[in-house]
C-alpha atoms as a PDB file:
ATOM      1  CA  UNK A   1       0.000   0.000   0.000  1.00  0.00           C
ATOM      2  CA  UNK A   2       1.583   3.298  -0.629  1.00  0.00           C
ATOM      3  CA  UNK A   3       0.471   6.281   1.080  1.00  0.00           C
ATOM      4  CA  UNK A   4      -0.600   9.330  -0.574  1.00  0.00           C
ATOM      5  CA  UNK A   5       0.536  13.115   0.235  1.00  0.00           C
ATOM      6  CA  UNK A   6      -1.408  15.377   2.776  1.00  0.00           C
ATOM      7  CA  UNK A   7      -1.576  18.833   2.069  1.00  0.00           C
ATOM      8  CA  UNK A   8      -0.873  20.282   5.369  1.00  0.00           C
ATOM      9  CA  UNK A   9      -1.388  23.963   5.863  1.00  0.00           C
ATOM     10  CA  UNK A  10       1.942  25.164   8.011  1.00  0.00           C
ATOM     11  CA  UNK A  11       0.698  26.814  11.179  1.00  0.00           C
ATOM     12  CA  UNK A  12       1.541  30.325  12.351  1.00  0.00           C
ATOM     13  CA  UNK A  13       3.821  30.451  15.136  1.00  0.00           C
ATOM     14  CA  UNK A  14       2.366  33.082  17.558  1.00  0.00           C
ATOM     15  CA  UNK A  15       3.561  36.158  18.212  1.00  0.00           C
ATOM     16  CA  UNK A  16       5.141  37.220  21.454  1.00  0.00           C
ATOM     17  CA  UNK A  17       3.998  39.879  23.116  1.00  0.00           C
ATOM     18  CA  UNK A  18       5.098  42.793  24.689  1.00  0.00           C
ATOM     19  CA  UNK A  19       3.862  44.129  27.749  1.00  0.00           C
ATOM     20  CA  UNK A  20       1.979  46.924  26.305  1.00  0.00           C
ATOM     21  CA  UNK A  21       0.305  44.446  23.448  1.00  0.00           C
ATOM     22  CA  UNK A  22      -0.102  41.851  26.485  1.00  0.00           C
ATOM     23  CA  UNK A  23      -2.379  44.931  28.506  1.00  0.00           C
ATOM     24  CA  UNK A  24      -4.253  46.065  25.333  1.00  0.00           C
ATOM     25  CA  UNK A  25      -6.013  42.267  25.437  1.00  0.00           C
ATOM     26  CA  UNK A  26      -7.717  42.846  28.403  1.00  0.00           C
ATOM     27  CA  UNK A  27      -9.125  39.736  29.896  1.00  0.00           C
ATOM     28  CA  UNK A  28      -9.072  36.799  27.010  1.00  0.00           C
ATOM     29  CA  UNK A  29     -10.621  33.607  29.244  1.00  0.00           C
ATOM     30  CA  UNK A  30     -12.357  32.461  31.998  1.00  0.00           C
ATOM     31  CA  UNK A  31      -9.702  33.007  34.831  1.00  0.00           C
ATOM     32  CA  UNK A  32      -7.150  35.035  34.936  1.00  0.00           C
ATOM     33  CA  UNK A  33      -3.982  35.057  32.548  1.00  0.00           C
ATOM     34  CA  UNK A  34      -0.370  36.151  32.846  1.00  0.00           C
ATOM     35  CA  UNK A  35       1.939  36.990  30.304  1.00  0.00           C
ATOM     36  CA  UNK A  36       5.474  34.702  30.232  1.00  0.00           C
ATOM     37  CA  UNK A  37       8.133  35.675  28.122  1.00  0.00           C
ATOM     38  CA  UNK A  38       5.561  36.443  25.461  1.00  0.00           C
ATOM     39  CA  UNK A  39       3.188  34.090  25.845  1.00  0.00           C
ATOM     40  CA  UNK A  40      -0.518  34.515  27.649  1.00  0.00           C
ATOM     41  CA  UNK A  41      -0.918  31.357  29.943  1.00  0.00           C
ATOM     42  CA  UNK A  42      -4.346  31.252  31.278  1.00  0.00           C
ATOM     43  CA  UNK A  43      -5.052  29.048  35.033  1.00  0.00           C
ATOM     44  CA  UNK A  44      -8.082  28.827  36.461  1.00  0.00           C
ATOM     45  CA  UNK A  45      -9.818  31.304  38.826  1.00  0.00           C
ATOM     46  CA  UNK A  46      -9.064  30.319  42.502  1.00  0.00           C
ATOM     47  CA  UNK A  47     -11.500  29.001  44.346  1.00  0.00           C
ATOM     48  CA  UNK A  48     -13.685  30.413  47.502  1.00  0.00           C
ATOM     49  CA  UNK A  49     -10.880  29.779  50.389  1.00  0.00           C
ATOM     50  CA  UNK A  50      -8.031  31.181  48.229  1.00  0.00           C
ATOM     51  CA  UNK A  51      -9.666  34.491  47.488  1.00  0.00           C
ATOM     52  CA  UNK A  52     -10.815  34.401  51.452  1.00  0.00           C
ATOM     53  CA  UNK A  53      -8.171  33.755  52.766  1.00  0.00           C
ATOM     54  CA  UNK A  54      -5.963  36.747  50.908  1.00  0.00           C
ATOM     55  CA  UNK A  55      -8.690  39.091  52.023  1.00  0.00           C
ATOM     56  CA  UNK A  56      -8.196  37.848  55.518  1.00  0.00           C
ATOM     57  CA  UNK A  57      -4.453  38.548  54.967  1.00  0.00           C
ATOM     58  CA  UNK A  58      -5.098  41.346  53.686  1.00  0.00           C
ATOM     59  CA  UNK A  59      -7.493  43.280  56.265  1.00  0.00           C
ATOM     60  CA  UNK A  60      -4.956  42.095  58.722  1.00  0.00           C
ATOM     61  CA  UNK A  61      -1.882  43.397  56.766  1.00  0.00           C
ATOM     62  CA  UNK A  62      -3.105  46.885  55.919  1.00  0.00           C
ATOM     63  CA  UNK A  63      -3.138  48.397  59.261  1.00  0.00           C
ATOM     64  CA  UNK A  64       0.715  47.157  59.960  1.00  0.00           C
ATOM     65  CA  UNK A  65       2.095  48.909  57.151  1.00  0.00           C
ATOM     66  CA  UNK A  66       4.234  51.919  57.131  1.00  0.00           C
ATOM     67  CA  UNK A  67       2.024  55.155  56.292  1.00  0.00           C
ATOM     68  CA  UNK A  68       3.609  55.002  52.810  1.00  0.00           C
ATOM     69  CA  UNK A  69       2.573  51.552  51.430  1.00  0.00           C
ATOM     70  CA  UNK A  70      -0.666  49.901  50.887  1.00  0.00           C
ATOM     71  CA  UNK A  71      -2.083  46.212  50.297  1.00  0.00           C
ATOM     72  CA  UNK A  72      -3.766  45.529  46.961  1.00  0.00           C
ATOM     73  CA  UNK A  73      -5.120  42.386  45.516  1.00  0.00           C
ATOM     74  CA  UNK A  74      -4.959  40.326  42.592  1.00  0.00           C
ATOM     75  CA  UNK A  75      -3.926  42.816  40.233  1.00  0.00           C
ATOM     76  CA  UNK A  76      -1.354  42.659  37.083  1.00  0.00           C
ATOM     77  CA  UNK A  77       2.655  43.082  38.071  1.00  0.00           C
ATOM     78  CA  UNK A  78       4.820  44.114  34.942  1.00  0.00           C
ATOM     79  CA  UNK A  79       7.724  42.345  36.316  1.00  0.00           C
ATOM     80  CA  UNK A  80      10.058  44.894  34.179  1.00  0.00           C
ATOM     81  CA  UNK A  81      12.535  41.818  33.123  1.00  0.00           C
ATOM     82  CA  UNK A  82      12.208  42.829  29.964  1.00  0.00           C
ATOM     83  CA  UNK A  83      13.045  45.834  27.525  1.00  0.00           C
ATOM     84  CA  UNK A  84       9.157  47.383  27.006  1.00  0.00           C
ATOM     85  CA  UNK A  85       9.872  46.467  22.931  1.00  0.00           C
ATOM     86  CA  UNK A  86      10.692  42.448  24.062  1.00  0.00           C
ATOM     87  CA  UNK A  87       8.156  39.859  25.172  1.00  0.00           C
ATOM     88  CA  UNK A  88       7.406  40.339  28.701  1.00  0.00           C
ATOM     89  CA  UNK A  89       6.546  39.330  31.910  1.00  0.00           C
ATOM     90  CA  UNK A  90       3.222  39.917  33.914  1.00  0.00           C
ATOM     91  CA  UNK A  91       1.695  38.183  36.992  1.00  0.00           C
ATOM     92  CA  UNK A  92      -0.762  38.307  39.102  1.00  0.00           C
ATOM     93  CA  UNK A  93       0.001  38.220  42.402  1.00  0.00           C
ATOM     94  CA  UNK A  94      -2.789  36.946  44.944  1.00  0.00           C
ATOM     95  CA  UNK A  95      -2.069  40.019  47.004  1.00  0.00           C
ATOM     96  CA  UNK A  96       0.915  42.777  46.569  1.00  0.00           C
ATOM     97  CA  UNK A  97       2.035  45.628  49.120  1.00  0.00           C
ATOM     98  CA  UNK A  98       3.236  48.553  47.154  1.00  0.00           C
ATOM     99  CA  UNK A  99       4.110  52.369  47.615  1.00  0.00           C
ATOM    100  CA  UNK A 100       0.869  54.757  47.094  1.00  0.00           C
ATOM    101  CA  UNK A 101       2.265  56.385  44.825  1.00  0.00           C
ATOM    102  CA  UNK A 102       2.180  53.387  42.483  1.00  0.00           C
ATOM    103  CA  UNK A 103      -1.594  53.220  42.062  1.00  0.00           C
ATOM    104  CA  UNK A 104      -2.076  57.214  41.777  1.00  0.00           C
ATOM    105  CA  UNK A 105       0.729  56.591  38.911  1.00  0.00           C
ATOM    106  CA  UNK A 106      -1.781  53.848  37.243  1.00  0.00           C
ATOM    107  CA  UNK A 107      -4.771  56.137  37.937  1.00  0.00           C
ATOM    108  CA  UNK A 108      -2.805  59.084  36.023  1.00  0.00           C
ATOM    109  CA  UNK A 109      -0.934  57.453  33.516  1.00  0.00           C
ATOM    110  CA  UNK A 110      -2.134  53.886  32.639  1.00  0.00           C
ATOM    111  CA  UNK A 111       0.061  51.324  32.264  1.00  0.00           C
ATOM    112  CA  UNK A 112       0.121  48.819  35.243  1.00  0.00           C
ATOM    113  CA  UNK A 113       1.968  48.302  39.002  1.00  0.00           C
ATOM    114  CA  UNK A 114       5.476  47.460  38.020  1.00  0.00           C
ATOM    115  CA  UNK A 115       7.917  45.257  40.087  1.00  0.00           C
ATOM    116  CA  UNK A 116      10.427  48.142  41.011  1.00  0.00           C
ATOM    117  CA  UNK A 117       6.861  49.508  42.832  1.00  0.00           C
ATOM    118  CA  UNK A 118       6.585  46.383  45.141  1.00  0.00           C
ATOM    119  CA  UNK A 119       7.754  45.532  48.605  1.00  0.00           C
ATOM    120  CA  UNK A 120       5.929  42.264  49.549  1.00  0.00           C
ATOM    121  CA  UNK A 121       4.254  39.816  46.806  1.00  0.00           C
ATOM    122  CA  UNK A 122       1.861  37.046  48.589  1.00  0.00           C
ATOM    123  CA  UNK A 123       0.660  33.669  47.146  1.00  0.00           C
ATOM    124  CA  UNK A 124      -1.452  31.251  48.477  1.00  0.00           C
ATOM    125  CA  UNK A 125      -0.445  27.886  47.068  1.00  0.00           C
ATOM    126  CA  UNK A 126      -3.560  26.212  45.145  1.00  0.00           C
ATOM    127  CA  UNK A 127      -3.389  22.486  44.367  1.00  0.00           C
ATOM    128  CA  UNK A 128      -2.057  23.116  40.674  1.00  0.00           C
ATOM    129  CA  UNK A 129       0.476  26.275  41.734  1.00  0.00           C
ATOM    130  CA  UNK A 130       3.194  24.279  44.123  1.00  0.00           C
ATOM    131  CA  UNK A 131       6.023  24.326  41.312  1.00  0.00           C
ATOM    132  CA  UNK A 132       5.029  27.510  39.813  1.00  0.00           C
ATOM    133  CA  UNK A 133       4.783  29.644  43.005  1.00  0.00           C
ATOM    134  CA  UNK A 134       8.067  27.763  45.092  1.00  0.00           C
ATOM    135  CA  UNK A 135      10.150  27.486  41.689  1.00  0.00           C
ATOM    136  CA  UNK A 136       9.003  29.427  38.884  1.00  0.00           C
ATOM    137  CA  UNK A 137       7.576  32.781  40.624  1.00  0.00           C
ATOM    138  CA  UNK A 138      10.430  32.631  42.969  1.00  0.00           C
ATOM    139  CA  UNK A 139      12.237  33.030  40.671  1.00  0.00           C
ATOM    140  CA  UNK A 140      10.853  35.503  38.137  1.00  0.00           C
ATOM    141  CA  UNK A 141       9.776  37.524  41.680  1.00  0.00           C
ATOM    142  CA  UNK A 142      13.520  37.449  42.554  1.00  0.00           C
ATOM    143  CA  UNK A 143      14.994  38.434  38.931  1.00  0.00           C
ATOM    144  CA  UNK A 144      12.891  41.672  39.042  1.00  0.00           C
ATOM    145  CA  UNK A 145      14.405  43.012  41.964  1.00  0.00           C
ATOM    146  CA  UNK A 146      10.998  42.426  44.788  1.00  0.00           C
ATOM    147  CA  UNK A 147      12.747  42.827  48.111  1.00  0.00           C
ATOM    148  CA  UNK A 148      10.089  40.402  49.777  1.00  0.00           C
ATOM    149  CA  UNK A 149       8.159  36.933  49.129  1.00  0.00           C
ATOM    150  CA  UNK A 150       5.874  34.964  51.020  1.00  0.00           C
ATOM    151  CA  UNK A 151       4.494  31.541  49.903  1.00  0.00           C
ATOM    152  CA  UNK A 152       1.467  30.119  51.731  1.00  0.00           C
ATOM    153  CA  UNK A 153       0.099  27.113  52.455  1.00  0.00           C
ATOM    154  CA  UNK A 154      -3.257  26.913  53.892  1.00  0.00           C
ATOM    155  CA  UNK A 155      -3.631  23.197  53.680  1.00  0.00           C
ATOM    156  CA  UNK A 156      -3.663  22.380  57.480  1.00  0.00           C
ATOM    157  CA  UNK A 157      -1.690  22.968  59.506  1.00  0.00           C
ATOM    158  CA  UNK A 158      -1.164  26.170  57.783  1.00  0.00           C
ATOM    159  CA  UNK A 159       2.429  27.549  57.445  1.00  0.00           C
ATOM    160  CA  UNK A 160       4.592  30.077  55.519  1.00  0.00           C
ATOM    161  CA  UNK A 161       7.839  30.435  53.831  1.00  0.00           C
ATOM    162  CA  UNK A 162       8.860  34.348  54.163  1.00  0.00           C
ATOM    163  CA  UNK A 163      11.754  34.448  51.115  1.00  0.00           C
ATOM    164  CA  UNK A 164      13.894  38.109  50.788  1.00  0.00           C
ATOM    165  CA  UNK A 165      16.544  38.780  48.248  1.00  0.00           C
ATOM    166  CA  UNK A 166      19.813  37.437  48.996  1.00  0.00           C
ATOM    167  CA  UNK A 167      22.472  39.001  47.140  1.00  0.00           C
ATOM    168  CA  UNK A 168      23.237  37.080  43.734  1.00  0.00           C
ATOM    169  CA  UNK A 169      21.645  34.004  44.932  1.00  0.00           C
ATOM    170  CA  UNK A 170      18.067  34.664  44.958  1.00  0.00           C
ATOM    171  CA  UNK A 171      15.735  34.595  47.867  1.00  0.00           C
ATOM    172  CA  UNK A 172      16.777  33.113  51.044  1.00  0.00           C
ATOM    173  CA  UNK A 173      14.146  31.520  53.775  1.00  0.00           C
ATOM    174  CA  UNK A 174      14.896  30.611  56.786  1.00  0.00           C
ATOM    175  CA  UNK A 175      12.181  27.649  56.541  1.00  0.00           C
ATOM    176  CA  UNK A 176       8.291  27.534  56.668  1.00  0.00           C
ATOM    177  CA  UNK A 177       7.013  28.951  60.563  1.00  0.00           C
ATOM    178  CA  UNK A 178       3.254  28.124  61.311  1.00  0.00           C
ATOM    179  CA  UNK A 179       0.672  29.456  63.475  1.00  0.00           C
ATOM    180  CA  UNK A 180       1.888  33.034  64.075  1.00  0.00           C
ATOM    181  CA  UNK A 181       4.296  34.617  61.660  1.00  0.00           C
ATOM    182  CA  UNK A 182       6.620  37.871  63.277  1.00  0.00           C
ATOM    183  CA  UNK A 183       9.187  40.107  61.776  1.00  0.00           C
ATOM    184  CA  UNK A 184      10.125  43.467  61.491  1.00  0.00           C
ATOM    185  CA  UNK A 185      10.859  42.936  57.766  1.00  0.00           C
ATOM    186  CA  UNK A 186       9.668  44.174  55.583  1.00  0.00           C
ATOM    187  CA  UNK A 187       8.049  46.244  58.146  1.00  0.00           C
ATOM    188  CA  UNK A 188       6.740  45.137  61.934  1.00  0.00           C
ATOM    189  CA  UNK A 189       4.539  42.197  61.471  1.00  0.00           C
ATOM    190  CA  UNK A 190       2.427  39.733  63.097  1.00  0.00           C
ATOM    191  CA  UNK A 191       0.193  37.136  61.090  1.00  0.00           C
ATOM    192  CA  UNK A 192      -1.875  34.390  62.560  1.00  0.00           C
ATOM    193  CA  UNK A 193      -1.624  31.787  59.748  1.00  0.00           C
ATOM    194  CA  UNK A 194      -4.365  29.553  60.914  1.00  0.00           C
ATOM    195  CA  UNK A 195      -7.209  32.782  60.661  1.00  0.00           C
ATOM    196  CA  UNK A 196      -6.311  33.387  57.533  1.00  0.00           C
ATOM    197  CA  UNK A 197      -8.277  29.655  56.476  1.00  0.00           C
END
């Protein structure tokens, strides 16, 4: 039997995007998406407890902070890893604190919160996020220069790994703490893990 010839149509590659060209989408899906080196990748919304629990954080975080930063949530990070002409980076961090100034520059100008903006990024770990937000995000998070990271885990007993930059190596930890968290960096703190479920 001898086969015969398909006529295959050769498929596009897509384009990378840009930061700018990434924002100009707006939302695309169902969920939320994030723009890696170029590419949208789409996950799915978070469920009830996730959302809870970073307004929990949240409402407990806000009056903590030094009069000059605030909390916001679940809003786009231009990670700034890129040259604005390249394929970027954007995530969306399940909860940020940043200086005020950065979302009366938004309001004014457009654009979105960039990483040089943020003191503190917060995720809470979903079952599909592990690798992304220990390995992937810690990394990206670290490469664009965000002083502090925090990855939680609400799955009980809740804990949290508090990661700050570490000279050419990254973030450090000094290993996950549960029940309450305390530390005067980024600024005084104190965070009952278990009422944030």
């Amino acid at each position: 039997m001898t086969s015969q010839p398909v006529d295959v149509e050769p498929t596009a590659q897509p384009r990378l995007l840009t930061v700018d060209e990434y924002l100009a989408l707006g939302e695309t899906q169902p969920g939320y998406d994030e723009l890696v080196e170029g590419r949208v990748v789409t996950s799915p919304s978070p469920l009830p407890d996730h959302n809870h629990a970073g307004f929990r954080a949240a409402v407990r975080l806000e009056p903590q902070l030094p009069a000059d930063f605030e909390v916001l949530l679940d809003l786009d990070v231009d990670l700034e890893l890129t040259p604005p002409t390249s394929p970027g980076f954007v995530r969306r961090p399940d909860l940020i604190v940043v200086r005020r100034t950065a979302r009366e520059r938004v309001r004014r100008g457009g654009g979105t919160i960039t990483a040089s903006e943020v003191l503190l990024v917060v995720e809470f770990l979903s079952p599909g996020s592990q690798r992304t937000d220990g390995v992937v995000k810690r990394g990206e998070y670290a490469d664009a220069g965000i002083p502090h990271y925090w990855i939680v885990d609400l799955t009980e007993p809740a804990s949290m790994l508090a990661c700050h930059l570490g000279g050419e190596f990254g973030y450090v930890d000094g290993g996950a703490v549960h029940g309450v968290f305390r530390s005067t960096e980024p600024f005084a703190v104190e965070l009952d893990l278990d009422a944030l479920r």
